[in-house]
Protein backbone atom coordinates (compact mmCIF):
# COMPACT_ATOMS: atom_id res chain seq x y z
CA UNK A 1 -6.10 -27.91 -28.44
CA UNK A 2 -7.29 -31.31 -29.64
CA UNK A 3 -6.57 -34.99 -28.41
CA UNK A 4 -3.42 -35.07 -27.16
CA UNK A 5 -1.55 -38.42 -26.88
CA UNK A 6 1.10 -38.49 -23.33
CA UNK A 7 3.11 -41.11 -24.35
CA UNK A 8 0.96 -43.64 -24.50
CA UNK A 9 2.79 -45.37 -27.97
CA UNK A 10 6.25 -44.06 -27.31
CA UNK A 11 6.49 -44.56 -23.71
CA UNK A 12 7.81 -40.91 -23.34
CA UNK A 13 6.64 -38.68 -20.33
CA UNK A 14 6.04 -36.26 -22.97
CA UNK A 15 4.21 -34.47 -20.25
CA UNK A 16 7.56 -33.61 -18.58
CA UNK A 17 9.30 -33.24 -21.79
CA UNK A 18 6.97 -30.06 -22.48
CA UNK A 19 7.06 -28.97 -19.19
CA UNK A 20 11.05 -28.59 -19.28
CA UNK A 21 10.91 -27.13 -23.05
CA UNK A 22 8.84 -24.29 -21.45
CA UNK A 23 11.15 -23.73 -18.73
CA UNK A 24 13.73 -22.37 -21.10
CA UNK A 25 10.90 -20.63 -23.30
CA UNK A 26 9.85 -19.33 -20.19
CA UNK A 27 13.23 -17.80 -19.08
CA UNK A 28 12.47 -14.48 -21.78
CA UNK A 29 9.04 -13.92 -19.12
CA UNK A 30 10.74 -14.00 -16.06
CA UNK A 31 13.66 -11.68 -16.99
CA UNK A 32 10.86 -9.00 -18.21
CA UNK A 33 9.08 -9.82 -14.90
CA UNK A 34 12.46 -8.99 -12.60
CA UNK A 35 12.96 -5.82 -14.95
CA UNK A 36 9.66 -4.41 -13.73
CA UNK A 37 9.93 -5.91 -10.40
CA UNK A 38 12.78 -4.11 -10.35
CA UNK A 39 11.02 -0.53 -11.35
CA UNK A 40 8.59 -0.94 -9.22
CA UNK A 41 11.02 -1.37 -6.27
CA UNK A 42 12.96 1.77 -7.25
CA UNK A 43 9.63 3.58 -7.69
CA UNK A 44 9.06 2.46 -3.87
CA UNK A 45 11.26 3.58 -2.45
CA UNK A 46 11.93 6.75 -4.39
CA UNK A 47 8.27 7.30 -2.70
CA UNK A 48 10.05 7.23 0.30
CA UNK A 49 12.84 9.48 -0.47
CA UNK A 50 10.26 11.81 -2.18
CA UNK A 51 8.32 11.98 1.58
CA UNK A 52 11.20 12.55 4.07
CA UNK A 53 12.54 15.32 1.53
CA UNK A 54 9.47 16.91 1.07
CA UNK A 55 8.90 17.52 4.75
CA UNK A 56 12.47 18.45 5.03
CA UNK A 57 11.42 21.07 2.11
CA UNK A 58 8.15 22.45 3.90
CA UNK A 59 9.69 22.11 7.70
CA UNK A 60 13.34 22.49 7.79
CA UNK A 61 14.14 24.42 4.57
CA UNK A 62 10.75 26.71 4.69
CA UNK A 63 12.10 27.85 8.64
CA UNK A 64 15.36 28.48 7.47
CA UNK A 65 13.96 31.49 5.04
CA UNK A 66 11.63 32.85 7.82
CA UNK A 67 12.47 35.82 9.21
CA UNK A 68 10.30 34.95 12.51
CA UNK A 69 12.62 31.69 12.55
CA UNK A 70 15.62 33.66 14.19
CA UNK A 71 14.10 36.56 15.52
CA UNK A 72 11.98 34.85 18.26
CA UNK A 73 11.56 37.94 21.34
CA UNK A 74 10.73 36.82 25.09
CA UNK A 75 8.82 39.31 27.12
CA UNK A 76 8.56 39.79 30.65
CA UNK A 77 5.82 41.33 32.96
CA UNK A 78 7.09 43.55 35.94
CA UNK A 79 2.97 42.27 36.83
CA UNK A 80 1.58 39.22 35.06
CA UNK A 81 -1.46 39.58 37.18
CA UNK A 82 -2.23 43.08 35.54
CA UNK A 83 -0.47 42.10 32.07
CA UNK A 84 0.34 39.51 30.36
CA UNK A 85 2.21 39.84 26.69
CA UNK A 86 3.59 38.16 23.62
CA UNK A 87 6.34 39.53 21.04
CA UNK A 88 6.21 38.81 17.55
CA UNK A 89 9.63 39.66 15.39
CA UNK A 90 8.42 43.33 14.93
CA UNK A 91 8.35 43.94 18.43
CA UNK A 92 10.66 46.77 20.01
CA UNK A 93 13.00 45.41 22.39
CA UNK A 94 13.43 47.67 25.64
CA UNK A 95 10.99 48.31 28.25
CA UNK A 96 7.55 49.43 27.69
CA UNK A 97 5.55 51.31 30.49
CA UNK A 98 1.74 50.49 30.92
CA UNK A 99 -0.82 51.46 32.70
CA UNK A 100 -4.49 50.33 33.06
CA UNK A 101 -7.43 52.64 33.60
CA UNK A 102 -10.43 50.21 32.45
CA UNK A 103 -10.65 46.83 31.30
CA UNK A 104 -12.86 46.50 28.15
CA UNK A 105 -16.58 45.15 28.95
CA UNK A 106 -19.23 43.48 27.27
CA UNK A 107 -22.98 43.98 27.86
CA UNK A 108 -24.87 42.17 30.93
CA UNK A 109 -28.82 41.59 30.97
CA UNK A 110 -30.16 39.43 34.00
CA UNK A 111 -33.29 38.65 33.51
CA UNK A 112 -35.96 38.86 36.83
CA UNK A 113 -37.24 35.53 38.53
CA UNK A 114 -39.88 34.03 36.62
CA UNK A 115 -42.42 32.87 39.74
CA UNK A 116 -45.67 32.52 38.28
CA UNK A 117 -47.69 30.78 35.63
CA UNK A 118 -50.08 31.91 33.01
CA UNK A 119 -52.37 31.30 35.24
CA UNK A 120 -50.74 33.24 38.53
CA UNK A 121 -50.04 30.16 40.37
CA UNK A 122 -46.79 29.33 41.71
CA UNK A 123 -44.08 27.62 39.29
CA UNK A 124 -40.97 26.06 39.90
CA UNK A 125 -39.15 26.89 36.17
CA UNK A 126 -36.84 24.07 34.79
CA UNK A 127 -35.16 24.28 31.68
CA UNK A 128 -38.00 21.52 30.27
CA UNK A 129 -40.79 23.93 31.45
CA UNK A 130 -42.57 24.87 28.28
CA UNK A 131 -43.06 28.66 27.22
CA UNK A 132 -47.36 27.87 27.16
CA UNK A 133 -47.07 26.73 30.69
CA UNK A 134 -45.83 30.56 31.23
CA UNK A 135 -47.81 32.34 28.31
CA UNK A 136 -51.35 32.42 27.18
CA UNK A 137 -50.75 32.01 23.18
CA UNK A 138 -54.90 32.03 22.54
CA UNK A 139 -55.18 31.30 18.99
CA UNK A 140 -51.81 31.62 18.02
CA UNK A 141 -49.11 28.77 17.77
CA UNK A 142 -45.84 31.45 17.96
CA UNK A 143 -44.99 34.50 19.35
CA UNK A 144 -41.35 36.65 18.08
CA UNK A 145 -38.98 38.76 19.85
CA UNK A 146 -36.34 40.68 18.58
CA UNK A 147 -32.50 41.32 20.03
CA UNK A 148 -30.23 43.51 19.47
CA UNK A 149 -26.26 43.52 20.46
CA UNK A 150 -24.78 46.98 19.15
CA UNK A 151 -26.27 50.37 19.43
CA UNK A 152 -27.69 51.03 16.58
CA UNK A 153 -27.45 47.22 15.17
CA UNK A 154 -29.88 45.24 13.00
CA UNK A 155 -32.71 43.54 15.44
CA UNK A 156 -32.50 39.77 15.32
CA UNK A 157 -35.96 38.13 15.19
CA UNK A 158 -36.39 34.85 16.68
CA UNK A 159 -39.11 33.08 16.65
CA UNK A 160 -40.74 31.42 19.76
CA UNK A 161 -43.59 28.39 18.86
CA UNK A 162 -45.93 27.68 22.19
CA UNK A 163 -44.62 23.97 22.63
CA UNK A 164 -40.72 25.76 22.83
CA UNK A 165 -39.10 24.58 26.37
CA UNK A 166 -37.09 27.25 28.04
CA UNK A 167 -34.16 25.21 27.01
CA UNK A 168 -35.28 24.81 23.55
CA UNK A 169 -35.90 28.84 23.08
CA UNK A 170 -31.90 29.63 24.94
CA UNK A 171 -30.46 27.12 21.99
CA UNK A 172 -32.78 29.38 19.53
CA UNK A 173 -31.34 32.32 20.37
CA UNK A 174 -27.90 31.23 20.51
CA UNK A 175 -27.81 29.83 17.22
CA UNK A 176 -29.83 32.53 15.47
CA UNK A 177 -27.87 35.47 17.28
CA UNK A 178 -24.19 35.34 17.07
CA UNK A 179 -22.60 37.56 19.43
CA UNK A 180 -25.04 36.44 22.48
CA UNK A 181 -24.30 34.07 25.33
CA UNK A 182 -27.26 33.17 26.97
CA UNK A 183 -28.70 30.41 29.36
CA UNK A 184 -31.34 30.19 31.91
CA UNK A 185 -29.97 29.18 35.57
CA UNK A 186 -32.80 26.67 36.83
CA UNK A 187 -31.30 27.70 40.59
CA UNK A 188 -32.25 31.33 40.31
CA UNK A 189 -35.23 31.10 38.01
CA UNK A 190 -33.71 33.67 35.56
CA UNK A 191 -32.88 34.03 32.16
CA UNK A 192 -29.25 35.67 31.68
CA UNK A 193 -27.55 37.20 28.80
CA UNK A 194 -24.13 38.77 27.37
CA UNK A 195 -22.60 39.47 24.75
CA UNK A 196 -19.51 38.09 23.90
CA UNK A 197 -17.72 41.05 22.17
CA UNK A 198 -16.89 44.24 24.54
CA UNK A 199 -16.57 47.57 23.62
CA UNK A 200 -18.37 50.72 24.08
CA UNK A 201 -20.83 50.20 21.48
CA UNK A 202 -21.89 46.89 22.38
CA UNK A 203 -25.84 46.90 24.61
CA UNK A 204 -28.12 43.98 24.75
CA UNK A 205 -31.56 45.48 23.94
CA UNK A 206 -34.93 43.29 23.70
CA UNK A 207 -38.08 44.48 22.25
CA UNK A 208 -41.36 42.31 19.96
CA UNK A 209 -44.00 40.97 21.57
CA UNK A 210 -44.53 42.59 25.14
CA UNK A 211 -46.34 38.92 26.80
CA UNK A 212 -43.60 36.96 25.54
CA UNK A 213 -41.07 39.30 27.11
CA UNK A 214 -43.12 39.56 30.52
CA UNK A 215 -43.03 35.35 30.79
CA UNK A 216 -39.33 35.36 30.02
CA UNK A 217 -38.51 37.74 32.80
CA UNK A 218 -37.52 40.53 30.56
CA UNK A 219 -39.58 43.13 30.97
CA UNK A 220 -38.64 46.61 30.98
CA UNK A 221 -34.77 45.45 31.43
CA UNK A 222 -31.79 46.40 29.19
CA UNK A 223 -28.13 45.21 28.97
CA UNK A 224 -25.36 47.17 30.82
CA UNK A 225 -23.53 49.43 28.76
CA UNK A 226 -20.03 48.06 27.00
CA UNK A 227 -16.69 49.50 27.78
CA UNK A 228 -13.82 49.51 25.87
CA UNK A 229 -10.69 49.04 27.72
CA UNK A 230 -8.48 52.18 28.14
CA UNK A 231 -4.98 52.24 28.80
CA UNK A 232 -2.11 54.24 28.53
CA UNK A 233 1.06 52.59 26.41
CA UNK A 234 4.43 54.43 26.85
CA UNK A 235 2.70 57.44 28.19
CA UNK A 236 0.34 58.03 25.25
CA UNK A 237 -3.53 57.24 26.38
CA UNK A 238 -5.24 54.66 23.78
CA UNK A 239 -8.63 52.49 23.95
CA UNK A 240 -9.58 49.14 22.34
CA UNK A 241 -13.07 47.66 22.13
CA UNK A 242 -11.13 44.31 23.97
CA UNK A 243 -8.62 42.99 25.97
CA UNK A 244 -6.39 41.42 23.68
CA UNK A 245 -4.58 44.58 22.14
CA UNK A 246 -1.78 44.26 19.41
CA UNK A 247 0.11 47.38 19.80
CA UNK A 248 3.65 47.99 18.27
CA UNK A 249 4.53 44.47 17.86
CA UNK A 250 3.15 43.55 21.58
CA UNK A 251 0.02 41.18 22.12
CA UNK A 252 -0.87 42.42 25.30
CA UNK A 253 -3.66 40.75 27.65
CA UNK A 254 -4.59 43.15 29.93
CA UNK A 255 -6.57 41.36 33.49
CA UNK A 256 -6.52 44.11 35.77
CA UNK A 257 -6.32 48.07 36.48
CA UNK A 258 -2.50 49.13 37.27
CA UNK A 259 0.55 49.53 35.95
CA UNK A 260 2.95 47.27 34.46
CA UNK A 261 6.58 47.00 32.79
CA UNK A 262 6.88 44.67 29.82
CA UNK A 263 10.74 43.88 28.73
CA UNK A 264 11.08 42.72 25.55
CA UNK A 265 14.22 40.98 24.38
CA UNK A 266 15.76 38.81 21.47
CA UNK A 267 15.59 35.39 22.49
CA UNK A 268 19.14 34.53 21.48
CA UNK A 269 18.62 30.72 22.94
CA UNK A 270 15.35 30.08 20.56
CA UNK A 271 17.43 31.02 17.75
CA UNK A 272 20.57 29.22 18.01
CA UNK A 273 18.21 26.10 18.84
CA UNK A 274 16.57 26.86 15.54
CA UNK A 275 19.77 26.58 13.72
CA UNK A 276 20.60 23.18 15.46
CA UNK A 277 17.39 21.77 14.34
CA UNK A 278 18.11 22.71 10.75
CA UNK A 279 21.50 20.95 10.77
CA UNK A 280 20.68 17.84 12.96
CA UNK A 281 17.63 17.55 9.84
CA UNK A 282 20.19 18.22 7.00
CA UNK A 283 22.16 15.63 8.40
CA UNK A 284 19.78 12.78 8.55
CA UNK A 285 18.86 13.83 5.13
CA UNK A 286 22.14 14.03 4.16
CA UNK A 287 23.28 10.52 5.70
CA UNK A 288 20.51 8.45 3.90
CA UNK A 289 21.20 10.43 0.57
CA UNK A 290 25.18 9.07 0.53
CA UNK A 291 24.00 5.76 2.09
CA UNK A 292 21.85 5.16 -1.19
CA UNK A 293 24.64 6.53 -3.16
CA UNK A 294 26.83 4.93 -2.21
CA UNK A 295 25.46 1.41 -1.29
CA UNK A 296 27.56 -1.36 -2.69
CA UNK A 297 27.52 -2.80 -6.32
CA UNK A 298 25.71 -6.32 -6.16
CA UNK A 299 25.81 -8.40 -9.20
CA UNK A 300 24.22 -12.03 -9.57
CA UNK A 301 21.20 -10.86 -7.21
CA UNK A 302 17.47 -10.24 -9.45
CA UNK A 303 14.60 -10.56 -8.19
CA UNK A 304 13.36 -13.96 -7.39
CA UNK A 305 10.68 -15.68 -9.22
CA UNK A 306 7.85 -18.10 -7.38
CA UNK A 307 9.89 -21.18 -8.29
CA UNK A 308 13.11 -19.84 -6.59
CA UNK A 309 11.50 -18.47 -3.74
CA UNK A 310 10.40 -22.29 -3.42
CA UNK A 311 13.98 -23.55 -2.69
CA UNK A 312 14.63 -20.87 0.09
CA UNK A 313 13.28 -19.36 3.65
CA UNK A 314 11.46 -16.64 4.25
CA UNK A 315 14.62 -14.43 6.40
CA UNK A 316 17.16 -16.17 3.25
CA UNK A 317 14.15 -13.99 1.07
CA UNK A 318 14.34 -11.26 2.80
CA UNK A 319 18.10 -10.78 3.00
CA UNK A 320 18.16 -11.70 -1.04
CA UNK A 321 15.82 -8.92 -1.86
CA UNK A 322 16.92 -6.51 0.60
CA UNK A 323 20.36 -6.38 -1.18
CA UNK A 324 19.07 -5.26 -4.66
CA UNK A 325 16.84 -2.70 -2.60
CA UNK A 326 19.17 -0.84 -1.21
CA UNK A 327 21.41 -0.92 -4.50
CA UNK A 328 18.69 0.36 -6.42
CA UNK A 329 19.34 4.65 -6.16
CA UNK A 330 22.74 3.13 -6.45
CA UNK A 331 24.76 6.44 -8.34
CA UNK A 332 21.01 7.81 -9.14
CA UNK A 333 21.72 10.72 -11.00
CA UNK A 334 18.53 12.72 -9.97
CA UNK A 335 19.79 12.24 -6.41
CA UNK A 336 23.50 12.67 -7.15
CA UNK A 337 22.07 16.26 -8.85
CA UNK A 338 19.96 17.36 -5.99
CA UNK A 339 22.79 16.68 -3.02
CA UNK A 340 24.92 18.50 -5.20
CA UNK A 341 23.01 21.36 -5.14
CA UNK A 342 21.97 21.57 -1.66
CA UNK A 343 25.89 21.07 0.01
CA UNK A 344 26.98 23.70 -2.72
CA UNK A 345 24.53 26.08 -1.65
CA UNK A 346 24.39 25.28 2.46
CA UNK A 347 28.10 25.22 2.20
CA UNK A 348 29.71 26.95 -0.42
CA UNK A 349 26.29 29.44 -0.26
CA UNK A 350 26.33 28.45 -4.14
CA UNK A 351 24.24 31.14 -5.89
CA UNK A 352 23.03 33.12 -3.11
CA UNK A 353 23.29 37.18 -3.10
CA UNK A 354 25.78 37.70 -0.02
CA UNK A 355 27.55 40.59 -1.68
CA UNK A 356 25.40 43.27 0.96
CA UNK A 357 25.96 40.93 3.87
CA UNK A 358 28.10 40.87 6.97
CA UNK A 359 28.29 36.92 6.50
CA UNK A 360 28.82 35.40 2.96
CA UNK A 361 29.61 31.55 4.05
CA UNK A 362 28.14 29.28 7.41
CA UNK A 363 31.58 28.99 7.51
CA UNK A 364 32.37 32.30 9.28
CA UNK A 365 29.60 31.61 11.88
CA UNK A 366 31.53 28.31 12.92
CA UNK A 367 29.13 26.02 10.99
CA UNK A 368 31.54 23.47 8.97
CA UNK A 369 31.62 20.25 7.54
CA UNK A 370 34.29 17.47 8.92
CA UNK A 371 36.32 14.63 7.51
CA UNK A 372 35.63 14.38 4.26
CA UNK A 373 34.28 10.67 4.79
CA UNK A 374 31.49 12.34 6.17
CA UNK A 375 30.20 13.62 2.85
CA UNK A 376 29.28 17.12 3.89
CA UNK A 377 27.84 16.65 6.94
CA UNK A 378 27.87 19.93 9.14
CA UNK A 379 28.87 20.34 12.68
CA UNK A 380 28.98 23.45 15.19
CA UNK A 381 31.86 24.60 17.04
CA UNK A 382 31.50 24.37 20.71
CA UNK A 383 27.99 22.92 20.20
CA UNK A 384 27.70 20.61 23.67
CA UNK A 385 26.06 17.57 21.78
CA UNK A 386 29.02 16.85 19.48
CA UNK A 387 31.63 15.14 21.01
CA UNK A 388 34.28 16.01 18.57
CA UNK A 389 33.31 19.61 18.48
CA UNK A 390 32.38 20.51 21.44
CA UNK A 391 36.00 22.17 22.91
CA UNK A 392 35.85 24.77 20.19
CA UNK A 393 34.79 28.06 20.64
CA UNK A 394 30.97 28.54 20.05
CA UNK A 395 31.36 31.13 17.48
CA UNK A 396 27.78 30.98 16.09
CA UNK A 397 26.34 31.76 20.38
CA UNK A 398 28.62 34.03 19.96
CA UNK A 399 27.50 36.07 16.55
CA UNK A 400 23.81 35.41 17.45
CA UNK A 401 24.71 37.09 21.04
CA UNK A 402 26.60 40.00 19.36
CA UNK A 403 24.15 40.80 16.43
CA UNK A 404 21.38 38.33 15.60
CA UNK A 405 20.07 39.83 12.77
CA UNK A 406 22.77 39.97 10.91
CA UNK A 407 23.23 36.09 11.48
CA UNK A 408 19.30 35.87 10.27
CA UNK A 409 20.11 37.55 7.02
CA UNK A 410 22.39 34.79 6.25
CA UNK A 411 20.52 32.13 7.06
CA UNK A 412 17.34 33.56 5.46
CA UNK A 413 19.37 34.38 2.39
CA UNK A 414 20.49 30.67 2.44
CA UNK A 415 17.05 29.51 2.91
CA UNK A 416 15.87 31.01 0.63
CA UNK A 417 17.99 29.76 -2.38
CA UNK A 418 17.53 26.07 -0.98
CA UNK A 419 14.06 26.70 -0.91
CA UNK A 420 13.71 27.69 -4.23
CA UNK A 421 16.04 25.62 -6.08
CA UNK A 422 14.57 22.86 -4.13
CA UNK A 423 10.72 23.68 -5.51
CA UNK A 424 12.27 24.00 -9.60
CA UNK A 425 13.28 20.10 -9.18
CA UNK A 426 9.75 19.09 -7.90
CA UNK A 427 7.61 20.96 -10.67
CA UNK A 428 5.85 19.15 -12.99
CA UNK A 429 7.23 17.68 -16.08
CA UNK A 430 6.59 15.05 -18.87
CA UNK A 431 8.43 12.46 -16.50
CA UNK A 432 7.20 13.72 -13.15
CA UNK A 433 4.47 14.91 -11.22
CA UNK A 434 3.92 18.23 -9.10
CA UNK A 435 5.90 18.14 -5.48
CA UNK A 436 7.88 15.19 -6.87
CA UNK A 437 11.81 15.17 -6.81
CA UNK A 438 11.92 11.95 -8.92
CA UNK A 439 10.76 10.57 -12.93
CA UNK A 440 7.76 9.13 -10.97
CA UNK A 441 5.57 9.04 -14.43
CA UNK A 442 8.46 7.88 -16.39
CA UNK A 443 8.73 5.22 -14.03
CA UNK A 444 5.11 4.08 -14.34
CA UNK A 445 5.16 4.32 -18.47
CA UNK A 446 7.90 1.83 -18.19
CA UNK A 447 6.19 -0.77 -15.60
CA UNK A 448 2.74 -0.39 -18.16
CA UNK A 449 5.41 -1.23 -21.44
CA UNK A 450 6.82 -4.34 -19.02
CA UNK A 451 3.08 -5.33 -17.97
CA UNK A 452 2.33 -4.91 -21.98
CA UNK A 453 5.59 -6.76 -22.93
CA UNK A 454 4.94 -9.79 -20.12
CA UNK A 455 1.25 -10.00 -21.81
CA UNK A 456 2.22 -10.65 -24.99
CA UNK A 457 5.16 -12.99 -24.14
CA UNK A 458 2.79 -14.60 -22.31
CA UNK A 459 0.32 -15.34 -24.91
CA UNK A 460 3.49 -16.61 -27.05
CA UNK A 461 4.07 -18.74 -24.63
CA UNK A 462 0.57 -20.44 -24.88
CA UNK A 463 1.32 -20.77 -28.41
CA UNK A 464 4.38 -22.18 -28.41
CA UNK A 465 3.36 -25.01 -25.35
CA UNK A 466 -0.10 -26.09 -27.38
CA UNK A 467 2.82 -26.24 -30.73
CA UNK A 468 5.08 -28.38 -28.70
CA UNK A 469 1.75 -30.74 -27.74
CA UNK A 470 0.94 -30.85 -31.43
CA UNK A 471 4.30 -32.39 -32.04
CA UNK A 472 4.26 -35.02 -29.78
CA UNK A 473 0.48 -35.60 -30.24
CA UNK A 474 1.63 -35.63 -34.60
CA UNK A 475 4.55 -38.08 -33.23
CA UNK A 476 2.20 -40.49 -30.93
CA UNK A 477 -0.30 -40.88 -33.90
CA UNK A 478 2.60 -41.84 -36.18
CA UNK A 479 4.28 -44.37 -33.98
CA UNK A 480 0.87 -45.69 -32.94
CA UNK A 481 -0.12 -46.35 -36.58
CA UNK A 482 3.24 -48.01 -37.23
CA UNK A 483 3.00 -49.98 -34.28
CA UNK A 484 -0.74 -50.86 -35.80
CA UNK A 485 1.17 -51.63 -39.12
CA UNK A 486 3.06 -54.30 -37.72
CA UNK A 487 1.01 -55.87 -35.43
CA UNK A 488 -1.25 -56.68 -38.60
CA UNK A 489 1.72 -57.56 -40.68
CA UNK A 490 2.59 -59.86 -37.98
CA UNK A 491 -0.78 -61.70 -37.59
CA UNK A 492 -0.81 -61.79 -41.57
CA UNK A 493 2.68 -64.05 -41.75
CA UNK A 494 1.53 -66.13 -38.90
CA UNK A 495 -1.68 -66.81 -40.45
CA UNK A 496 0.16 -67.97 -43.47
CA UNK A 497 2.00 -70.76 -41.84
């Protein structure tokens, strides 16, 4: 920049004087800087927005379509100690006989009680005993056995080294064979196996080196034989290699032989709750969607720069900045488009194919919206939580009482539109990303051009402050060589006299 001259011949604070000629230079900056302050803001808490209606979208909204939402079935068990069940939406509703014959089994091997050592003496086996203490491995450093699970499966070889503890060879085998639960009990001295599937062809079976099996206790011993379970269901005889049986829309658990009812009915309560959970959701989405809407017009508020901040507290911050937040989706007209669309279609069932339905509007099932300050929120008749609402006749108990699945076919069909209409606003586009309702990448294109725009003004700025020094520093030389001028003017006519 040079030497610069403050003054020093003028007597001007010409540091000040620059300093207040870049306040108004510097005005251009800051209103760029409170546009993008501004953006990023709205981008905020559009973030926000895009969250709690996304997991409305995927909760909510996804339920609504399900068919399993509505058609929920409780079961009963004339004998919960014989058998339990489940229902899924499939399942018959009525009573179903049962009867047990035979619970489904897997295959048992106990092992005999390892007493001695290689050596014949006495041993008292722990689980850190090593396999040599049992064995004689002569020259050789490992020994291999082989198990089998299923008649006519593929032998499993494990491999036992001499330095293997008993507890070391039972975490071998469990992690080389599968479908084996094994341990050995340090009480009885014993190595003990079974499988964990069931079923008739299911047999432990152990067979390789005939030392290594003698030490372990195995010798000349074979799993039990699997069962599967038998039962009869409605009077016709059927077998499963377990316990847990899905048959005709039942999961049944059978425990014990005997017979057993299970009642199977639509569980009207599940469903209506269902329904109250969507609403009470669409509400709260619904309330915060008119509240930034509809938030008041402020004008005179921007965003505060460093300097202002300066002048004011931290809650009179707060309370500044807060008001241009929550004006910010103000009329937004992605928002304004998508609340559209989802009262039109909840309420007016906008677009959705009711022409070979019983219902055609949540209107008919006592599902309506109120005053129209509300802004389409719904409420049910006779529903016990609403106040206002609550001494009208519960139609919707009532239609879900008389024929549930005809109610489900509206509220799937409804579901369904939302849903989809819904995931066309959040696919991807030049100005948004995937799963986004908002212009999220338009939004950050325009806070790069203000970051690009504040850069350059910036550098102007520089410019235009080391000009402005120039100046003055051009002005201080002049006045100082004039005052230089005189002074030897001076000393010349008083030399004279």
């Amino acid at each position: 920049m040079g030497v610069q001259f403050s003054g020093l011949a003028s007597g001007l604070d010409t540091d000040n004087i620059i300093k207040e000629l870049m306040k108004a230079e510097r005005i251009k900056v800051d209103r760029v800087k409170k546009q993008k302050t501004k953006i990023e803001w709205k981008k905020d808490i559009w973030k926000e927005m895009n969250k709690k209606l996304y997991s409305f979208y995927t909760k909510q909204v996804y339920n609504l379509r399900s068919k399993g939402t509505f058609m929920e079935k409780t079961t009963v068990s004339s004998n919960d100690s014989i058998i339990s069940a489940k229902a899924n939406v499939n399942a018959a509703e009525g009573t179903h006989s049962l009867t047990v014959t035979q619970l489904a089994k897997g295959s048992f091997l106990t092992g005999d009680k390892i007493t001695k050592d290689k050596d014949n003496n006495d041993i008292d086996v722990e689980s850190s005993t090593k396999i040599s203490e049992l064995l004689n491995f002569g020259g050789a450093t490992e020994k291999k056995i082989n198990i089998t699970t299923k008649n006519g499966g593929k032998p499993i070889e494990i491999t036992i080294g001499k330095d293997d503890t008993m507890a070391q060879i039972v975490y071998n085998i469990k992690k080389a064979v599968e479908d084996v639960n094994i341990s050995f009990d340090s009480n009885f001295d014993r190595v003990m196996m079974s499988t964990k599937n069931q079923g008739d062809d299911v047999k432990i079976k152990v067979d390789g080196d005939t030392n290594l099996i003698k030490a372990l206790g195995l010798e000349g011993k074979e799993g039990t034989d699997g069962k599967n379970a038998i039962f009869t269901y409605n009077e016709t005889e059927l077998q499963s290699n377990s316990n847990e049986i899905t048959v005709n829309g039942l999961t049944l658990t059978l425990k014990a032989k005997g017979d057993a009812n299970i009642t199977v009915n639509q569980d009207t309560q599940a469903m209506y709750d269902n329904v109250k959970d969507f609403i009470t959701e669409y509400n709260k989405i619904l309330v915060e969607i008119n509240e930034k809407l509809g938030a008041d017009r402020v004008s005179g508020y921007e965003p505060l720069t460093q300097e202002e901040k300066k002048a004011m507290s931290e809650d009179d911050i707060k309370l500044w900045e807060k008001k241009i937040k929550d004006s910010l989706l103000r009329r937004d007209d992605i928002l304004t488009g998508l609340v559209n669309s989802m009262r039109s279609i909840v309420v007016g069932s906008s677009g959705v194919d009711t022409s070979e339905l019983d219902y055609q509007y949540l209107s008919e099932l006592g599902i309506g919206t109120g005053d129209y300050k509300e802004k389409g929120l719904l409420h049910i008749d006779g529903d016990e939580d609403d106040p206002l609402y609550a001494v009208k006749d519960n139609k919707l108990k009532e239609a879900i009482e008389k024929d549930p699945e005809k109610v489900a076919e509206l509220l799937n069909a409804i579901g369904d539109k939302l849903y989809t209409t819904m995931q066309k606003q959040m696919k991807s586009t030049e100005m948004s990303s995937v799963l986004t309702f908002f212009n999220d990448k338009q939004m950050t294109d325009q806070i790069d051009d203000y970051e690009d725009k504040i850069y350059d003004l910036e550098k102007r700025l520089a410019k235009v402050e080391q000009r402005y020094y120039a100046q003055f520093t051009a002005m201080e030389r002049a006045i100082q060589q004039m005052n230089n001028q005189g002074a030897s003017l001076a000393s010349m006519l008083g030399g004279g006299q």
